[in-house]
Protein backbone atom coordinates (compact mmCIF):
# COMPACT_ATOMS: atom_id res chain seq x y z
CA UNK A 1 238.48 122.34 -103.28
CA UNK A 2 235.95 122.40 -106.36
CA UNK A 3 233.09 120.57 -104.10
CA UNK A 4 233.52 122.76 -101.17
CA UNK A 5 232.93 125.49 -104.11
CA UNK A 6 229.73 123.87 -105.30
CA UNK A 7 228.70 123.52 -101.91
CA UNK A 8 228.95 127.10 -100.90
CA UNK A 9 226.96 128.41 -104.10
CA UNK A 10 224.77 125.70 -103.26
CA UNK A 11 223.60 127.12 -99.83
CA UNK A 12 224.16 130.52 -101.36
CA UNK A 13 221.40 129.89 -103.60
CA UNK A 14 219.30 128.05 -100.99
CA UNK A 15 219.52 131.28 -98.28
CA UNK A 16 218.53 133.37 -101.10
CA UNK A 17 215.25 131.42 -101.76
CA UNK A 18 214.47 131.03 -98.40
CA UNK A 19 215.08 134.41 -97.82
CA UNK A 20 213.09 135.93 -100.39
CA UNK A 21 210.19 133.30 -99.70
CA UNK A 22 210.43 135.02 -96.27
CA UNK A 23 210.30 138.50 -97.48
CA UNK A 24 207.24 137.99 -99.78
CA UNK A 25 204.90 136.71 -97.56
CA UNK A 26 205.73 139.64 -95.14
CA UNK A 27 205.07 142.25 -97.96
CA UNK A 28 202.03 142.82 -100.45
CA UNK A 29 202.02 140.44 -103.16
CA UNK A 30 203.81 142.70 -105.63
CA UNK A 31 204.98 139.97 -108.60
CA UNK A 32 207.69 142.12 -110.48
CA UNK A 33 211.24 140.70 -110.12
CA UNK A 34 209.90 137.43 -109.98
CA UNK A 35 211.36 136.70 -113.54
CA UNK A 36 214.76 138.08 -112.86
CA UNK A 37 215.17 135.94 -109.67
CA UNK A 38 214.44 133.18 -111.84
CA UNK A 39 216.20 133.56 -114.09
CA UNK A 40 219.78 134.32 -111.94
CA UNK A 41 218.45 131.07 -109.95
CA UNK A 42 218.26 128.86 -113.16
CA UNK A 43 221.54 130.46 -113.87
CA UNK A 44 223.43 129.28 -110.49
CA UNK A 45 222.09 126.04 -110.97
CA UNK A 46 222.93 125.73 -114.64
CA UNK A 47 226.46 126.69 -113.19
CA UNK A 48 226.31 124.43 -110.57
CA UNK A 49 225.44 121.51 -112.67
CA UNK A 50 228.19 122.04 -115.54
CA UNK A 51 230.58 121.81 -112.80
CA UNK A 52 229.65 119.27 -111.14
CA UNK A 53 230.07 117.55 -114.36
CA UNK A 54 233.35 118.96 -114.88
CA UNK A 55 234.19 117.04 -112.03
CA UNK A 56 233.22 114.01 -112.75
CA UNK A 57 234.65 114.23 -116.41
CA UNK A 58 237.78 114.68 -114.87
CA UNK A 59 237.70 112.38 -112.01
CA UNK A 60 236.32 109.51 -115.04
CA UNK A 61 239.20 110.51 -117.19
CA UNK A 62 241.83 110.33 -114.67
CA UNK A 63 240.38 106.79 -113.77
CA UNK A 64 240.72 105.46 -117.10
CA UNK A 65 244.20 106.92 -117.64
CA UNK A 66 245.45 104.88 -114.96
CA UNK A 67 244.37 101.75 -116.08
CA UNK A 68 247.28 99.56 -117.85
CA UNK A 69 246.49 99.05 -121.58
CA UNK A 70 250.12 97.54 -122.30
CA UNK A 71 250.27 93.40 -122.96
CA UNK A 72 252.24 91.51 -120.44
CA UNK A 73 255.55 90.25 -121.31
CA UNK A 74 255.76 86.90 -122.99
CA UNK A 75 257.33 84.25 -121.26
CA UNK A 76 258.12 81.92 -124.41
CA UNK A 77 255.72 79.37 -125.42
CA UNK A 78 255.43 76.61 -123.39
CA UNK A 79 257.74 74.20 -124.67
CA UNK A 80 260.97 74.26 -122.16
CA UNK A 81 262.90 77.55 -124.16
């Protein structure tokens, strides 16, 4: 569920650059906004990336969780007890 997430905001933020890369080559070259666009684009990446490590981190943990720590049982020592 969580990658289908990430994958949606991903081409969320991908039609939104695209889109305004369309719209500014159409219109006069008028640069304010630029920052703000940036700045929300950093932002859905930043977002993206901390949960795409949130993922992991959990998928890591629940890996290591599973594997058995415990000794094996001893079966005596050897010598016919």
């Amino acid at each position: 569920m969580s990658t289908v997430l990430i994958l949606g905001v991903v081409a969320a933020a991908l039609l939104v650059l695209v889109r305004r890369s369309n719209v500014r080559g159409t219109l006069h070259n008028d640069e304010r906004g630029e920052v703000t666009e940036k700045v929300i684009i950093t932002a859905l990446f930043a977002a993206l990336a901390l949960g795409a490590a949130t993922i992991i981190t959990l998928k890591v943990t629940q890996k290591a969780e599973s594997i058995p720590t415990e000794a094996p049982a001893q079966q005596g020592d050897g010598l016919g007890e």
